[in-house]
C-alpha atoms as a PDB file:
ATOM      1  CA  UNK A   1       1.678  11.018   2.405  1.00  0.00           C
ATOM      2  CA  UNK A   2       3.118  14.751   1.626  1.00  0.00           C
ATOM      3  CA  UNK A   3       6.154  14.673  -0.420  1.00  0.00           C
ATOM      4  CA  UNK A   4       8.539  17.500   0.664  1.00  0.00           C
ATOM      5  CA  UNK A   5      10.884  17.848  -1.959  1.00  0.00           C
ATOM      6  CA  UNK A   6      14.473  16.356  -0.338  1.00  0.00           C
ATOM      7  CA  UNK A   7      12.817  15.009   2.441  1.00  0.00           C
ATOM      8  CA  UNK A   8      12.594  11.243   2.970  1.00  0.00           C
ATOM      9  CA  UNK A   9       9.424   9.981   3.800  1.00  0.00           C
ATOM     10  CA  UNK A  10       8.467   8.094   6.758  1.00  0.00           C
ATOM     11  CA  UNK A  11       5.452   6.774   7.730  1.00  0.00           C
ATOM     12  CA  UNK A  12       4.581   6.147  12.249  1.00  0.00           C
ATOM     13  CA  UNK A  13       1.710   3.771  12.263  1.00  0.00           C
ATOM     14  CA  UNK A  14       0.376   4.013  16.034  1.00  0.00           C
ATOM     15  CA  UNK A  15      -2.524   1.987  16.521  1.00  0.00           C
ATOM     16  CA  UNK A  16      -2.179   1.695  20.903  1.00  0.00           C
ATOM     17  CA  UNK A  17       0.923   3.948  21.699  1.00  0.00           C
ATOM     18  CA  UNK A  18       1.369   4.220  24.929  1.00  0.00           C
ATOM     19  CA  UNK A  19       5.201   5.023  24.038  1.00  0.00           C
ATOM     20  CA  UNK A  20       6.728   8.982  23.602  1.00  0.00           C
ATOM     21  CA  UNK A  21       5.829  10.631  20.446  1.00  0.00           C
ATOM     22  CA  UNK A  22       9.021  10.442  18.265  1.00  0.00           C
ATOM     23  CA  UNK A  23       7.913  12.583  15.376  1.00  0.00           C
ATOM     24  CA  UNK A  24      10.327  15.467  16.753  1.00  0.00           C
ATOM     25  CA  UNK A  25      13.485  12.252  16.380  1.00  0.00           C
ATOM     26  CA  UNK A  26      12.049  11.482  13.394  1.00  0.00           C
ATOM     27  CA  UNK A  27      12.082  15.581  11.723  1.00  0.00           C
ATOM     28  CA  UNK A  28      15.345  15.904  13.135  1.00  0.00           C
ATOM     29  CA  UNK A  29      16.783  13.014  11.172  1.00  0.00           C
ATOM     30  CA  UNK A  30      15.342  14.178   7.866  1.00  0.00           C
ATOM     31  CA  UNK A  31      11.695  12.969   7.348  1.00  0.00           C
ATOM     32  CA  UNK A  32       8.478  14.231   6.596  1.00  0.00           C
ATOM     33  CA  UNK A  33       6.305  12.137   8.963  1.00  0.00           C
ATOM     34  CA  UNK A  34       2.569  10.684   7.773  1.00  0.00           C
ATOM     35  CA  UNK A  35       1.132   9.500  11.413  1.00  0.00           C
ATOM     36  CA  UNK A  36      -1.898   6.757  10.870  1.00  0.00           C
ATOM     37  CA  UNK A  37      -3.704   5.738  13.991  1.00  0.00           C
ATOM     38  CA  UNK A  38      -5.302   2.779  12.064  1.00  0.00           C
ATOM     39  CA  UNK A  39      -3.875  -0.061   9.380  1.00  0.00           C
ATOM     40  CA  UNK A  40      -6.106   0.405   7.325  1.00  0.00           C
ATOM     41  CA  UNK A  41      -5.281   3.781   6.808  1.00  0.00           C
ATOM     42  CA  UNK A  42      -1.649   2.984   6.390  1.00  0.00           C
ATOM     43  CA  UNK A  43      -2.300   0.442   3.847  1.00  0.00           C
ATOM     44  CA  UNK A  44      -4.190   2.549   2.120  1.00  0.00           C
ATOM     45  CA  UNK A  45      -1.208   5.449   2.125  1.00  0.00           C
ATOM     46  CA  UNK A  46       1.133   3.055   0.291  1.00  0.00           C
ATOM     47  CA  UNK A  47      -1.044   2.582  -2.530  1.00  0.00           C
ATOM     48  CA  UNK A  48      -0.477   5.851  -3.333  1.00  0.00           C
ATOM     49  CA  UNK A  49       3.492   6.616  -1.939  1.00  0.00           C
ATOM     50  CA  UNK A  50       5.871   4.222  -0.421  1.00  0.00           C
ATOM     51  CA  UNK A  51       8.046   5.548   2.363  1.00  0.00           C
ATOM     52  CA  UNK A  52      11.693   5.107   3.177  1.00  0.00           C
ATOM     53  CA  UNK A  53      10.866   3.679   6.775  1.00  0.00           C
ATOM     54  CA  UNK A  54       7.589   2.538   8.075  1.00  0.00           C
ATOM     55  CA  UNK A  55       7.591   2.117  11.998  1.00  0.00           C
ATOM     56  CA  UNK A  56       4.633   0.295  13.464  1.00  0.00           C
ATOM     57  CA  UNK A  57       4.011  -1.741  16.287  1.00  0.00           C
ATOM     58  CA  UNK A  58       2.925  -5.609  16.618  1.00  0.00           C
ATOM     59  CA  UNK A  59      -0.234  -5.791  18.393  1.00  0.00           C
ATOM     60  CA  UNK A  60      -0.611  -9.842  18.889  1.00  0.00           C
ATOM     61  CA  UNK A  61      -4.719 -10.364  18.383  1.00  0.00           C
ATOM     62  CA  UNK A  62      -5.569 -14.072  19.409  1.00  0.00           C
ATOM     63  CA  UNK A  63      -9.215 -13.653  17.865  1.00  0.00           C
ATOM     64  CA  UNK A  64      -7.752 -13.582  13.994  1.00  0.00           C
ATOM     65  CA  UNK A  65      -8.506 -16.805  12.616  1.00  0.00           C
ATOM     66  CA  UNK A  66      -5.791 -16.596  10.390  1.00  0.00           C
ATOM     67  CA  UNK A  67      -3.581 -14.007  11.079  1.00  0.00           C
ATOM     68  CA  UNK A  68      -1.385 -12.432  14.334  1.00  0.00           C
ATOM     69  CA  UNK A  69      -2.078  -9.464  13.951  1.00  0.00           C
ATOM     70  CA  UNK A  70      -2.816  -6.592  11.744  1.00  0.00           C
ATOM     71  CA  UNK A  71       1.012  -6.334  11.014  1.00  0.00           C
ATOM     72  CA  UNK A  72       0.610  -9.122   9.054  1.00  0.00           C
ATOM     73  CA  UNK A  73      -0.835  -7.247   6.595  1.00  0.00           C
ATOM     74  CA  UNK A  74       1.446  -4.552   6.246  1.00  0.00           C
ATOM     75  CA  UNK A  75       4.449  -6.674   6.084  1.00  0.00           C
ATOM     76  CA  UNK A  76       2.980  -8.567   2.932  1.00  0.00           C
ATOM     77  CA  UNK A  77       2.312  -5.338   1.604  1.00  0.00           C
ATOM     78  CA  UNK A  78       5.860  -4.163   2.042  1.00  0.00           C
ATOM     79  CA  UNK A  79       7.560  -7.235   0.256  1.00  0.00           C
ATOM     80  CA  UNK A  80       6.607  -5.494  -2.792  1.00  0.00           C
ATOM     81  CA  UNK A  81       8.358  -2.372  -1.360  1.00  0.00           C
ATOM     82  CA  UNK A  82      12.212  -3.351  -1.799  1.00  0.00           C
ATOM     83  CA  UNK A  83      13.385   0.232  -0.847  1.00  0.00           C
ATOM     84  CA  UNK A  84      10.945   0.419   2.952  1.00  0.00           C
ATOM     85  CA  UNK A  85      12.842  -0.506   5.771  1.00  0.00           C
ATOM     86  CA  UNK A  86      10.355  -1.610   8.678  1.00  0.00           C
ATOM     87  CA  UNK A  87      10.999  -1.332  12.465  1.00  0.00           C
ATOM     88  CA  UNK A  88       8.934  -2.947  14.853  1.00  0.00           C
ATOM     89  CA  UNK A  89       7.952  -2.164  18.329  1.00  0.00           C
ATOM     90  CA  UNK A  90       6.652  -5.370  20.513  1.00  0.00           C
ATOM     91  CA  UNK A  91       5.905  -6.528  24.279  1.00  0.00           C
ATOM     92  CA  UNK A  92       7.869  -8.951  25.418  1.00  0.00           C
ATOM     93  CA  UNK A  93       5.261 -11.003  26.483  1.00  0.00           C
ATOM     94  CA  UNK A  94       4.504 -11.651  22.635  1.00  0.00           C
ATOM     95  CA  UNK A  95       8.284 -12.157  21.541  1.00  0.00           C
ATOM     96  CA  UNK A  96       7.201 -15.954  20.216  1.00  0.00           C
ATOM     97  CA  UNK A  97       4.480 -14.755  18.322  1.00  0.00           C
ATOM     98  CA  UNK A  98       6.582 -12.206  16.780  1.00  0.00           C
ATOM     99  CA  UNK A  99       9.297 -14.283  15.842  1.00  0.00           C
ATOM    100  CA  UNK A 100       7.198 -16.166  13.885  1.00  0.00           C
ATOM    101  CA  UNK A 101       5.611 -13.562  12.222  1.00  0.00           C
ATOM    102  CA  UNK A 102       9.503 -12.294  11.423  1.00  0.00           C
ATOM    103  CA  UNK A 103      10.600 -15.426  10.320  1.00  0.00           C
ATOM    104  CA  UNK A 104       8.262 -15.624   7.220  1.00  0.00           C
ATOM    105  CA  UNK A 105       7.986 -11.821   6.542  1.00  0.00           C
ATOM    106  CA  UNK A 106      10.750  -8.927   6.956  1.00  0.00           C
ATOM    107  CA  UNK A 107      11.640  -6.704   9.306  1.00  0.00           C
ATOM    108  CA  UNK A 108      14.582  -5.139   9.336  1.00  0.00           C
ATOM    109  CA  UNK A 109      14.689  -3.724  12.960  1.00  0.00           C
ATOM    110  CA  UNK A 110      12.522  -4.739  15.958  1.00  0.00           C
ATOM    111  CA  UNK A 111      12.497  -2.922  19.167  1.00  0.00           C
ATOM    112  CA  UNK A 112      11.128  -4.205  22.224  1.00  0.00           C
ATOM    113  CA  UNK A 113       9.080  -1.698  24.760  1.00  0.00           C
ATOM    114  CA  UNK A 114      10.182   0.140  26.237  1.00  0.00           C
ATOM    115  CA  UNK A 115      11.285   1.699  23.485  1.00  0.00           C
ATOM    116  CA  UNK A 116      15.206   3.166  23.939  1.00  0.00           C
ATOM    117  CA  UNK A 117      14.851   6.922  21.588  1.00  0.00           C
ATOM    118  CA  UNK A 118      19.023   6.393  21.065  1.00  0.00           C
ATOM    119  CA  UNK A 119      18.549   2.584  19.766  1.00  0.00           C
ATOM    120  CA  UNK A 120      15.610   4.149  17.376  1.00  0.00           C
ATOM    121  CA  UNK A 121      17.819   6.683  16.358  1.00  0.00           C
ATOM    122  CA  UNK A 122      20.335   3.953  15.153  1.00  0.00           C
ATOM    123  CA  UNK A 123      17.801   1.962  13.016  1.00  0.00           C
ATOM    124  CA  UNK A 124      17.011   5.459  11.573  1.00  0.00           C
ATOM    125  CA  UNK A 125      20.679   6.244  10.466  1.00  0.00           C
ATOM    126  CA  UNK A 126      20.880   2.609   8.931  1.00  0.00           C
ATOM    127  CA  UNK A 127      23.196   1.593  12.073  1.00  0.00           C
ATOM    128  CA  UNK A 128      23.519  -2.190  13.049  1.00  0.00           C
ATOM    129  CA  UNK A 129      21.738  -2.251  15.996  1.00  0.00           C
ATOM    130  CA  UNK A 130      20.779  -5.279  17.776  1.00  0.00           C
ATOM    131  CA  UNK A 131      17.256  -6.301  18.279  1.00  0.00           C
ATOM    132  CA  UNK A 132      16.220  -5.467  21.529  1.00  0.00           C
ATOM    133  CA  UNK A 133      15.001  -8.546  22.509  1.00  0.00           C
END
């Protein structure tokens, strides 16, 4: 991720979209935006810098053995990341197998799709905004 002096950093993990770009919401509010299309990729970016807000979306995958979804593996990586805020954009259809994931790792906003820009705003600002579920 590019560090712009002043600017807080935030980092749009979009692995399916499918959802408006909100890069222009999220330069508007302040950040410099790092998009990564894969989690991999995003993991790899907070090796190196760790955002003020990561926004990425839960993707349930039945075929991992041991895991929900590639999330997963973000979220573990972000305990270690006291000052990232995370919000979350999920189906509905997948709410249970979300919750679960949320109960053991955190999350501190969770949207549900179809994603509402002036709800997304609010997490940005550090709002209380009730989960869209």
């Amino acid at each position: 991720m590019t560090q712009e002096t002043g600017k807080r950093q935030l980092l749009s993990i979009i692995e399916l979209g499918g959802y408006p770009n909100f890069t222009p919401l999220y330069e508007e509010l302040g950040y410099n935006v790092e998009i990564a299309t894969r989690m991999r990729k995003a993991l790899g970016l907070l090796k190196k810098q760790q955002p003020d807000v990561i926004v990425a979306e839960f993707n349930f995958q039945s075929d991992f053995r041991d895991r929900t979804s590639s999330l997963e593996s973000l979220l573990a990586v972000v305990q270690r990341l006291p000052d990232t805020r995370v919000i979350v954009f999920y189906e509905k259809e997948f709410t249970p197998q979300f919750e679960n994931l949320r109960a053991r790792l955190p999350v501190h906003h969770a949207l549900m799709f179809p994603i509402d820009a002036s709800a997304l705003r609010d997490c940005l600002l550090g709002n209380e905004v009730a989960d869209t579920a």
